[in-house]
Every structure is written in structure tokens, then in C-alpha cells.
PDB file of N, CA and C in Angstrom:
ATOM      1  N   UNK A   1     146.247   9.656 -44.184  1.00  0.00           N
ATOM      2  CA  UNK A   1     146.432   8.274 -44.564  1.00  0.00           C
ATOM      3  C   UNK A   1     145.269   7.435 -44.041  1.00  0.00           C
ATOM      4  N   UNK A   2     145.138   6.325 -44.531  1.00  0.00           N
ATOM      5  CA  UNK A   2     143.950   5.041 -44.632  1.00  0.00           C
ATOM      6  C   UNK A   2     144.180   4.597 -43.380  1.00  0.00           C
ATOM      7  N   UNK A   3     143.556   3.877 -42.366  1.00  0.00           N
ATOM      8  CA  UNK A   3     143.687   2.990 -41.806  1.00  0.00           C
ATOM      9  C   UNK A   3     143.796   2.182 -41.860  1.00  0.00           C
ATOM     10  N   UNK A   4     144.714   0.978 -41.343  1.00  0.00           N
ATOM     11  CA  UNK A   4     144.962  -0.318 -41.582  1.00  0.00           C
ATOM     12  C   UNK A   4     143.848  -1.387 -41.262  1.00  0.00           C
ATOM     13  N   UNK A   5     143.112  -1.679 -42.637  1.00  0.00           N
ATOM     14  CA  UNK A   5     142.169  -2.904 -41.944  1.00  0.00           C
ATOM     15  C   UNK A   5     142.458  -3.796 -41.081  1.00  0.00           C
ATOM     16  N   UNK A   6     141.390  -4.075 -39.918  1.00  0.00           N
ATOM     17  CA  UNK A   6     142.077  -5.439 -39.199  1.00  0.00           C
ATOM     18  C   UNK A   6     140.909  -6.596 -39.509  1.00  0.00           C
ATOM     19  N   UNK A   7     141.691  -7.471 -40.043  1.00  0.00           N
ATOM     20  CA  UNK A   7     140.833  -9.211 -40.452  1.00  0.00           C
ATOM     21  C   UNK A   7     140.786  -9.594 -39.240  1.00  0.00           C
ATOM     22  N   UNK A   8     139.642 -10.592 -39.506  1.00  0.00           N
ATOM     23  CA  UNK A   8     139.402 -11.575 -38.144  1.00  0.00           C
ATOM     24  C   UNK A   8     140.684 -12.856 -38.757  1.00  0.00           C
ATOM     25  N   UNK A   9     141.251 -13.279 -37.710  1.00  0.00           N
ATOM     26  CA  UNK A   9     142.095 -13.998 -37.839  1.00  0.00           C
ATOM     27  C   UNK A   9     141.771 -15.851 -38.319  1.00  0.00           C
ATOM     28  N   UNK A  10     141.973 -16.290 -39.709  1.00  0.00           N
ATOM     29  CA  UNK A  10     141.521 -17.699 -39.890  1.00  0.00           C
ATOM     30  C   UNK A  10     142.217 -18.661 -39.876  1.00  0.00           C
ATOM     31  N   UNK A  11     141.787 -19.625 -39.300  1.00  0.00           N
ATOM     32  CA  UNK A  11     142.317 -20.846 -38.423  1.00  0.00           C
ATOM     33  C   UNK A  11     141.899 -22.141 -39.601  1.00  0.00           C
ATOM     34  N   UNK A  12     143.077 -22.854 -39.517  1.00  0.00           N
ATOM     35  CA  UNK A  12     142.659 -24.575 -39.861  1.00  0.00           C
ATOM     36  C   UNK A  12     142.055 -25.296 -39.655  1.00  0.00           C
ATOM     37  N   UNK A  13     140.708 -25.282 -39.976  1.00  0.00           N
ATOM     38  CA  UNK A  13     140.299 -26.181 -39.679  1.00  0.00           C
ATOM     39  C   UNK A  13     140.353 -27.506 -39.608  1.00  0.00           C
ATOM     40  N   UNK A  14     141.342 -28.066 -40.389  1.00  0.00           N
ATOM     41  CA  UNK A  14     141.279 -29.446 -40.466  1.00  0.00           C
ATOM     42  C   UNK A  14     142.973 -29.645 -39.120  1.00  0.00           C
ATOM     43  N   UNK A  15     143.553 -28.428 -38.857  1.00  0.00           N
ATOM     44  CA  UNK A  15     144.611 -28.681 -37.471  1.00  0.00           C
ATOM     45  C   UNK A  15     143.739 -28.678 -36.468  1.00  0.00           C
ATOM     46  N   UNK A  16     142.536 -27.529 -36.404  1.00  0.00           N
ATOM     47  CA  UNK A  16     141.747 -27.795 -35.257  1.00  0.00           C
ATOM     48  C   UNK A  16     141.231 -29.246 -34.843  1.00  0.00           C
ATOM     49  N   UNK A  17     140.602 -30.058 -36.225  1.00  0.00           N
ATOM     50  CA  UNK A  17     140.242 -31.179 -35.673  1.00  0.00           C
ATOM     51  C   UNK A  17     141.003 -32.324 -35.930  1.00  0.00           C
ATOM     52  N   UNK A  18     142.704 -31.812 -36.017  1.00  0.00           N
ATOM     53  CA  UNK A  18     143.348 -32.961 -35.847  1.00  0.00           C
ATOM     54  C   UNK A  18     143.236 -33.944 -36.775  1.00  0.00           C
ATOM     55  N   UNK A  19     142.803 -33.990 -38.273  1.00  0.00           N
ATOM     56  CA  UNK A  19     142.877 -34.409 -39.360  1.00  0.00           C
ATOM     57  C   UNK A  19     144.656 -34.489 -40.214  1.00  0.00           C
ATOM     58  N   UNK A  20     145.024 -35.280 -40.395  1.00  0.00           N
ATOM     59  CA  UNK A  20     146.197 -35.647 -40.832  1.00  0.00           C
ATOM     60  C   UNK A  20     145.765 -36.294 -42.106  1.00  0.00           C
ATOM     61  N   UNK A  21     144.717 -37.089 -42.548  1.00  0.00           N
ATOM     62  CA  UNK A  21     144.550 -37.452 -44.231  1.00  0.00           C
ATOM     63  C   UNK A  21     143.381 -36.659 -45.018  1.00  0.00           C
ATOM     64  N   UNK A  22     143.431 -36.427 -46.011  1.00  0.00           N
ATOM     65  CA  UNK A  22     142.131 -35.843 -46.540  1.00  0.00           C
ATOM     66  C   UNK A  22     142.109 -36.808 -47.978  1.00  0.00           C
ATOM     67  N   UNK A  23     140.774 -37.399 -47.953  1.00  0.00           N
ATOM     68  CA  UNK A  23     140.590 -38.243 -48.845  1.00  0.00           C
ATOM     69  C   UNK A  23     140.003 -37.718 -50.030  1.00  0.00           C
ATOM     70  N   UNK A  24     140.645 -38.664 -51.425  1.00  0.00           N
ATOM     71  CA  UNK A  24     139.888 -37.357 -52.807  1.00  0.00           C
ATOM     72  C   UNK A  24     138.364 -37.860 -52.935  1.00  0.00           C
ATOM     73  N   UNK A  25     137.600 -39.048 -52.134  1.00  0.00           N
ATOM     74  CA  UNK A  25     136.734 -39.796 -52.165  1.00  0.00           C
ATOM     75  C   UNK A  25     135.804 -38.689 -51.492  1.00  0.00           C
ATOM     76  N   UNK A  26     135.999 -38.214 -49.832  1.00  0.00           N
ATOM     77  CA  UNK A  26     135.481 -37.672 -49.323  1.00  0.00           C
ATOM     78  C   UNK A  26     135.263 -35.972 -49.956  1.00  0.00           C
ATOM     79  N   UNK A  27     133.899 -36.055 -50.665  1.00  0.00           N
ATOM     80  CA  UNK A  27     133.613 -34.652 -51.556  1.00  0.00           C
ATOM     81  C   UNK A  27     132.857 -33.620 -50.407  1.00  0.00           C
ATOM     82  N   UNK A  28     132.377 -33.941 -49.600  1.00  0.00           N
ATOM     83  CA  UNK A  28     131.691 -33.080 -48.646  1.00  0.00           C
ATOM     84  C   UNK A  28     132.861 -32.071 -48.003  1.00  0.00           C
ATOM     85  N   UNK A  29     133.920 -32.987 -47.439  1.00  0.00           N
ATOM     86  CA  UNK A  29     135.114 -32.138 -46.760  1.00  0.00           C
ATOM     87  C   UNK A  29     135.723 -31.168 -48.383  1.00  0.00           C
ATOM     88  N   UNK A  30     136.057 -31.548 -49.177  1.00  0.00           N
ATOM     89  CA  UNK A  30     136.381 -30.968 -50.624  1.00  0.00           C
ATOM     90  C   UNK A  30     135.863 -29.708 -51.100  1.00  0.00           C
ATOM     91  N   UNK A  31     134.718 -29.654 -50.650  1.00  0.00           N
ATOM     92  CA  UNK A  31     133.774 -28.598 -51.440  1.00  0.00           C
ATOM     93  C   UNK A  31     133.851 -27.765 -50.840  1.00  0.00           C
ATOM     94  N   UNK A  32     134.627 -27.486 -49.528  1.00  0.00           N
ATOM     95  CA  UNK A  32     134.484 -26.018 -49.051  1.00  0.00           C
ATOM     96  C   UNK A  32     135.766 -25.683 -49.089  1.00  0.00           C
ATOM     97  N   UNK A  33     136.449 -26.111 -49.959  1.00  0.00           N
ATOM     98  CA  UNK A  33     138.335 -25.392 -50.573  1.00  0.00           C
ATOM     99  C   UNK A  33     137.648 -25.768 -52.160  1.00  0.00           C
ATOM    100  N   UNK A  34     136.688 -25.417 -52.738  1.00  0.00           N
ATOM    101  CA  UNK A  34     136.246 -25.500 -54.198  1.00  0.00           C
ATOM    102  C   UNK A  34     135.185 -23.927 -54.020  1.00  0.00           C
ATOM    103  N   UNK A  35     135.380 -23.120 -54.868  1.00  0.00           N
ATOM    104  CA  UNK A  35     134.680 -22.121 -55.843  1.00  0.00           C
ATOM    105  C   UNK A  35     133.396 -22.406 -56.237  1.00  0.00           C
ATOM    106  N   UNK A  36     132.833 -21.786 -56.684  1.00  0.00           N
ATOM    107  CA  UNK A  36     131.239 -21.743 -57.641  1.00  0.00           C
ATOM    108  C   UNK A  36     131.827 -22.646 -58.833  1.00  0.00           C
ATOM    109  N   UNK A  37     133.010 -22.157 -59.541  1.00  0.00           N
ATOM    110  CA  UNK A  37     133.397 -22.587 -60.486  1.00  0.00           C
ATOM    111  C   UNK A  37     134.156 -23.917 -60.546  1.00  0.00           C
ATOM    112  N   UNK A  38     134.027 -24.507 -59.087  1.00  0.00           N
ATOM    113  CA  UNK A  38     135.347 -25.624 -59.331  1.00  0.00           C
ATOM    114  C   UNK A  38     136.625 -25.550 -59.257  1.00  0.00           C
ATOM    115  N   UNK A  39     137.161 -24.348 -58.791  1.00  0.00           N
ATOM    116  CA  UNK A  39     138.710 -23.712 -58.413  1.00  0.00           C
ATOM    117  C   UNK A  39     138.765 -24.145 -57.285  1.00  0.00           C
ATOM    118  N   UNK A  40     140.205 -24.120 -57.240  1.00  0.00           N
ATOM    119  CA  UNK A  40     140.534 -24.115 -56.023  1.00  0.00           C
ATOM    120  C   UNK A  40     140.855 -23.093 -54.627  1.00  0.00           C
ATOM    121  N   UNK A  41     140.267 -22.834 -54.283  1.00  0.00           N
ATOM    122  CA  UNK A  41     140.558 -21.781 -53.470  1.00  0.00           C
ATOM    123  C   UNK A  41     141.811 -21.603 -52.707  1.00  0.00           C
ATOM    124  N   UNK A  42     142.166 -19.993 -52.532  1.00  0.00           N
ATOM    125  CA  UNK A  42     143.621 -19.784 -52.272  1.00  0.00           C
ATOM    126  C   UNK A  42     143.858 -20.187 -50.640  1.00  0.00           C
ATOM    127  N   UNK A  43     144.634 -19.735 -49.885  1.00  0.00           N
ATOM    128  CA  UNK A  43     144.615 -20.313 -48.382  1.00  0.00           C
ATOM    129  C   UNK A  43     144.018 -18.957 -47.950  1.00  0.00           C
ATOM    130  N   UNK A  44     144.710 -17.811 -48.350  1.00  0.00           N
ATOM    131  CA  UNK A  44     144.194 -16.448 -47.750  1.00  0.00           C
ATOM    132  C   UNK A  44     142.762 -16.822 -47.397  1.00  0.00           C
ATOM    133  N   UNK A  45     141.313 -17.310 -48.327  1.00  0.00           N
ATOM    134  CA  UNK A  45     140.090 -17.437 -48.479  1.00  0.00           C
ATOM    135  C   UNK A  45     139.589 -18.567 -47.842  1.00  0.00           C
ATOM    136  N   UNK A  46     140.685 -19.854 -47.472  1.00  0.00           N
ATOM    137  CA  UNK A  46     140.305 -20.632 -46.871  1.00  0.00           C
ATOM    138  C   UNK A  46     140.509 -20.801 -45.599  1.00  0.00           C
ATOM    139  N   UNK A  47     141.556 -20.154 -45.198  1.00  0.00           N
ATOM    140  CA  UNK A  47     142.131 -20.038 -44.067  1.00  0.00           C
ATOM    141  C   UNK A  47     143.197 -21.388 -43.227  1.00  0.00           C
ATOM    142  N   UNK A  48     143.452 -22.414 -44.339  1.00  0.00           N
ATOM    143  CA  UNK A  48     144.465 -23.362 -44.348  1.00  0.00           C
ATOM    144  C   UNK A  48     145.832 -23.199 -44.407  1.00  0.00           C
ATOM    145  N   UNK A  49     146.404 -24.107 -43.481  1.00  0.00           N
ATOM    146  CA  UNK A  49     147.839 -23.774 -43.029  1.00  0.00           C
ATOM    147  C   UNK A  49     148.310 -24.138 -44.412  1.00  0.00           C
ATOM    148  N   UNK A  50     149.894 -24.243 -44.761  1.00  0.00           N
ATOM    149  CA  UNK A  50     150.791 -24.726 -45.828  1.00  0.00           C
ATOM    150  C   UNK A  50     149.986 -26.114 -46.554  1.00  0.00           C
ATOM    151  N   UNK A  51     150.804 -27.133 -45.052  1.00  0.00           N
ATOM    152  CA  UNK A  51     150.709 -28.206 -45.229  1.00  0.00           C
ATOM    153  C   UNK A  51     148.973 -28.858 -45.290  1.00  0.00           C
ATOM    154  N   UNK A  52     148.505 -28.290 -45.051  1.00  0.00           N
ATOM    155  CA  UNK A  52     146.612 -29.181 -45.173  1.00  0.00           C
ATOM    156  C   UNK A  52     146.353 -28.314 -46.441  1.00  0.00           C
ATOM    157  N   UNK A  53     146.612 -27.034 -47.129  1.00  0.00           N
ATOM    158  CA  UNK A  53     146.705 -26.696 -48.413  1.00  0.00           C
ATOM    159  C   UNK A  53     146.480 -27.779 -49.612  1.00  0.00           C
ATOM    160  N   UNK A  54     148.305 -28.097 -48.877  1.00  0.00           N
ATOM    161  CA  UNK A  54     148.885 -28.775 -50.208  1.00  0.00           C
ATOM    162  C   UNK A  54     147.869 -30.206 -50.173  1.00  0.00           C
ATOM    163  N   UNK A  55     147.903 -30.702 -49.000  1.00  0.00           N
ATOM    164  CA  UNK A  55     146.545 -32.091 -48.996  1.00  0.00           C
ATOM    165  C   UNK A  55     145.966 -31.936 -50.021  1.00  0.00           C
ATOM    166  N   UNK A  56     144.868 -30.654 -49.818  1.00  0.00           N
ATOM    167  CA  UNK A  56     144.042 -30.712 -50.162  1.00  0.00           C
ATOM    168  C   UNK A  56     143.970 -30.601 -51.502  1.00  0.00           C
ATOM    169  N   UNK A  57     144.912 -29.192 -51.738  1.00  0.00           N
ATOM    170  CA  UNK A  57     145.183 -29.209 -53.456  1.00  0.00           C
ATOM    171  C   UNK A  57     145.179 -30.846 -54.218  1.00  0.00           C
ATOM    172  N   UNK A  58     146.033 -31.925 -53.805  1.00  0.00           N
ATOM    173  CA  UNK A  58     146.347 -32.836 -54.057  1.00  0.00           C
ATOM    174  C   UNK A  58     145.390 -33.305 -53.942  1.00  0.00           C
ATOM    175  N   UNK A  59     144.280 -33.929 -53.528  1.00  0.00           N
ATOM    176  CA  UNK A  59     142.818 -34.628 -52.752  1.00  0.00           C
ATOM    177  C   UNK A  59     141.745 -33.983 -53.678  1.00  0.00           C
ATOM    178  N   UNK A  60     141.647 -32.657 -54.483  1.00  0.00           N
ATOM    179  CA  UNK A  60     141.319 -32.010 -55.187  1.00  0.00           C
ATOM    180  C   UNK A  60     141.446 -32.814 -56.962  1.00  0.00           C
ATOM    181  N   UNK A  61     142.610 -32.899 -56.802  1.00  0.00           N
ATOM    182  CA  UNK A  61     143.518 -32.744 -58.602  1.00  0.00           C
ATOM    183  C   UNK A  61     143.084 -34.577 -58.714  1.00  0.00           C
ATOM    184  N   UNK A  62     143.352 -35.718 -57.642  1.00  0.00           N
ATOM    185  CA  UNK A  62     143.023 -36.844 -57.845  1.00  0.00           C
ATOM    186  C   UNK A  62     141.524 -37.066 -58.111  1.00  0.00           C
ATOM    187  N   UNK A  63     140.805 -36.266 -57.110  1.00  0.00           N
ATOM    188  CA  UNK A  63     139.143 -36.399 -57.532  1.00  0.00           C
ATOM    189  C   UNK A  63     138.976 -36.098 -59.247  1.00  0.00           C
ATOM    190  N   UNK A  64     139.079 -35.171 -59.587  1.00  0.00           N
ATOM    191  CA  UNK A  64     139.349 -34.416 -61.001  1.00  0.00           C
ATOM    192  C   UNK A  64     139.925 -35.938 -62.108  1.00  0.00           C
ATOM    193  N   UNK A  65     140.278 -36.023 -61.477  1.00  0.00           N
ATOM    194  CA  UNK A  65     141.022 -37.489 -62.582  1.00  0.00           C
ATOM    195  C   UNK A  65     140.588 -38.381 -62.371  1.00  0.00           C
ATOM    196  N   UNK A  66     139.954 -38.962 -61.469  1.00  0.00           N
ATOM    197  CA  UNK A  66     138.877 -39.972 -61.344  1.00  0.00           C
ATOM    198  C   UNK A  66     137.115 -39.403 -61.499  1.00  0.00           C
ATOM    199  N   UNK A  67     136.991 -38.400 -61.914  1.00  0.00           N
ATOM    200  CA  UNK A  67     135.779 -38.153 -62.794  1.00  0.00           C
ATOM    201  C   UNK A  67     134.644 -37.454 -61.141  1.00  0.00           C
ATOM    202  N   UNK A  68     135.387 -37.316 -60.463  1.00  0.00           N
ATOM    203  CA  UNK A  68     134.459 -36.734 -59.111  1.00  0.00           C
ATOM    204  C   UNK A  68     134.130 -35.591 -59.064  1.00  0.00           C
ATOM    205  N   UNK A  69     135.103 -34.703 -59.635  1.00  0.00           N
ATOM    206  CA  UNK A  69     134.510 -33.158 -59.948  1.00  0.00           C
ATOM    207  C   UNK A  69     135.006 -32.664 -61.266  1.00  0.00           C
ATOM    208  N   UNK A  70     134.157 -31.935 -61.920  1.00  0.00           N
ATOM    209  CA  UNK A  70     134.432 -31.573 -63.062  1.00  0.00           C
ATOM    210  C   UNK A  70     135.773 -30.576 -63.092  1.00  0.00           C
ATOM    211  N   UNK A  71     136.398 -30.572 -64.067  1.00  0.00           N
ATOM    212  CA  UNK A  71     137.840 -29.812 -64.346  1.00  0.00           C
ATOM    213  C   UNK A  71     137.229 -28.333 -64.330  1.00  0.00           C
ATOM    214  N   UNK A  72     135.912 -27.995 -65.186  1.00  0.00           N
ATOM    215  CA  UNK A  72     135.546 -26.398 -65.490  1.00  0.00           C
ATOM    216  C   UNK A  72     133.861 -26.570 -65.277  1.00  0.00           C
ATOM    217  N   UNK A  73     133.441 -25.623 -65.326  1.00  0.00           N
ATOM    218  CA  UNK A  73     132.082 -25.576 -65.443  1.00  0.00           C
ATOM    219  C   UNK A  73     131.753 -24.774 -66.870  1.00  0.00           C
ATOM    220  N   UNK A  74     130.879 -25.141 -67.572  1.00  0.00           N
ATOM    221  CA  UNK A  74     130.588 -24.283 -68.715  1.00  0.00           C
ATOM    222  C   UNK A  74     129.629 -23.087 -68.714  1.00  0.00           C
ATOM    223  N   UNK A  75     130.299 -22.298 -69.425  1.00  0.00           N
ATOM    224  CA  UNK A  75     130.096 -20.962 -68.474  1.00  0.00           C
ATOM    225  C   UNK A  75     128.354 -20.282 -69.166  1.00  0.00           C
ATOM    226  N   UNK A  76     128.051 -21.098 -70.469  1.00  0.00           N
ATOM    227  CA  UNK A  76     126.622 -21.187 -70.642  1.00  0.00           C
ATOM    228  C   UNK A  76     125.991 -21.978 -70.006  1.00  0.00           C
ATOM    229  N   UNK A  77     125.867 -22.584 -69.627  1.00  0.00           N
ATOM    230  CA  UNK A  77     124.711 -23.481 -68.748  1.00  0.00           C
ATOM    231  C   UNK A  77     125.182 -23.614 -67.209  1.00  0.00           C
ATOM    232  N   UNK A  78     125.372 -22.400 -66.730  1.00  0.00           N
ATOM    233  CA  UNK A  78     125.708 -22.481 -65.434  1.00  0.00           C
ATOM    234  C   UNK A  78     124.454 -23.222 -64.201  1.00  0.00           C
ATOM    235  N   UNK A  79     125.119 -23.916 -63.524  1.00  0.00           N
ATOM    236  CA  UNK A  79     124.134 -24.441 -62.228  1.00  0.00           C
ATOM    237  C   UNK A  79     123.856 -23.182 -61.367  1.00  0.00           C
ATOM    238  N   UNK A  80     122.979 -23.862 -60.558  1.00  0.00           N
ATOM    239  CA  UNK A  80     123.175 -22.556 -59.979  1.00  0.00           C
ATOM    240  C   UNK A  80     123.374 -23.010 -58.693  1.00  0.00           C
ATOM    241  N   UNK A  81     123.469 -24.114 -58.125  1.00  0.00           N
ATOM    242  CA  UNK A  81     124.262 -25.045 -57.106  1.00  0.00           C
ATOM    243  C   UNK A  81     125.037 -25.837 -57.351  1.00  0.00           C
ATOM    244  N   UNK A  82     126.296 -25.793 -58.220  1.00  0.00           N
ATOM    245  CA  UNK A  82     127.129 -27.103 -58.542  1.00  0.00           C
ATOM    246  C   UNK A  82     127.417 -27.729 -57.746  1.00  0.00           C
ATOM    247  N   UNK A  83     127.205 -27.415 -55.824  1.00  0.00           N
ATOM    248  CA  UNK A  83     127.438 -28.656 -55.556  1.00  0.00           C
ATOM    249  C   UNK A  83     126.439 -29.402 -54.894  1.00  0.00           C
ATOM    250  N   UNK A  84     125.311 -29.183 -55.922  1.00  0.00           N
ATOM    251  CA  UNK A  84     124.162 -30.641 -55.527  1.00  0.00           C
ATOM    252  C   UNK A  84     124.073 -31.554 -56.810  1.00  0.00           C
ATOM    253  N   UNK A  85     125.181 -31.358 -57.903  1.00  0.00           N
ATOM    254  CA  UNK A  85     125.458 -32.471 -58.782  1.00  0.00           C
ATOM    255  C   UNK A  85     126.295 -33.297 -57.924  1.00  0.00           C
ATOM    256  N   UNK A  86     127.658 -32.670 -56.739  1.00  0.00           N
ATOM    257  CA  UNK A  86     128.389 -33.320 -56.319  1.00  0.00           C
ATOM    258  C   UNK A  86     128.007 -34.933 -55.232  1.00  0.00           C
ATOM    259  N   UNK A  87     126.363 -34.879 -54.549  1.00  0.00           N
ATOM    260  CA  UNK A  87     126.366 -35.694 -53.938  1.00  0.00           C
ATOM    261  C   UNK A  87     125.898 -36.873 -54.472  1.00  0.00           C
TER     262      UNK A  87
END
């Protein structure tokens, strides 16, 4: 039989620094729970508890509707940094 991989264990960053709001304004904090593509990234990959997740998901979906990040990227004319359109 396989051995059981062992992960390095990932932490919240936003419990570490004691962050309680995440703003859909603030795109710098945003972009590192966002994909190449503009997804949202899962918690496994981000390493976010439940509750700063769901923030963020939410802080995410409002930017998106106020025109701050695009919904998709088109998959012909890919950037090849989408997020230096973001600043």
C-alpha cells in the first residue's frame, strides 16, 4: 500500500491578521482567492476558514457586479497577467 501524503498545514490568513470585513473595493486582498481565470478559488487551495470563505466569496460576486472584475476571461485572447488589468 501507498503512503499517506502529509500536507503542510494552511492557515487563515485573514484570522491570523484579525480581519473581520473584506471589502469588494479592496482588489489587492481579492486577487489571491481569484484563479488565472477569475474563479474563485476553493478553501482546500486557499487555505480559508468557513466563515472568511464565505466573506470573501461574497466580496468577490459584489466586485463582479459593479464591473471590478470580469465574470470570465476569453479564452482567445488570453492575458497573460490578468491581474495587471486589475490595478
Amino acid at each position: 500500500m501507498s503512503e499517506k501524503r502529509k500536507f503542510k498545514k494552511r492557515f487563515c490568513k485573514y484570522c491570523e491578521a484579525k480581519i473581520d470585513f473584506i471589502d469588494y473595493k479592496d482588489l489587492y486582498q481579492l486577487k489571491h482567492s481569484l484563479s488565472e481565470r477569475f474563479k474563485i478559488m476553493p478553501r482546500r487551495l486557499t487555505g480559508n476558514c468557513k466563515r472568511h470563505q464565505d466573506i470573501v466569496t461574497i466580496a468577490i460576486k459584489r466586485a463582479r457586479q459593479t464591473a471590478l472584475i470580469p465574470y470570465i476571461i476569453d479564452r482567445k485572447n488570453v492575458v497573460e497577467n490578468p491581474f495587471e488589468v486589475i490595478r
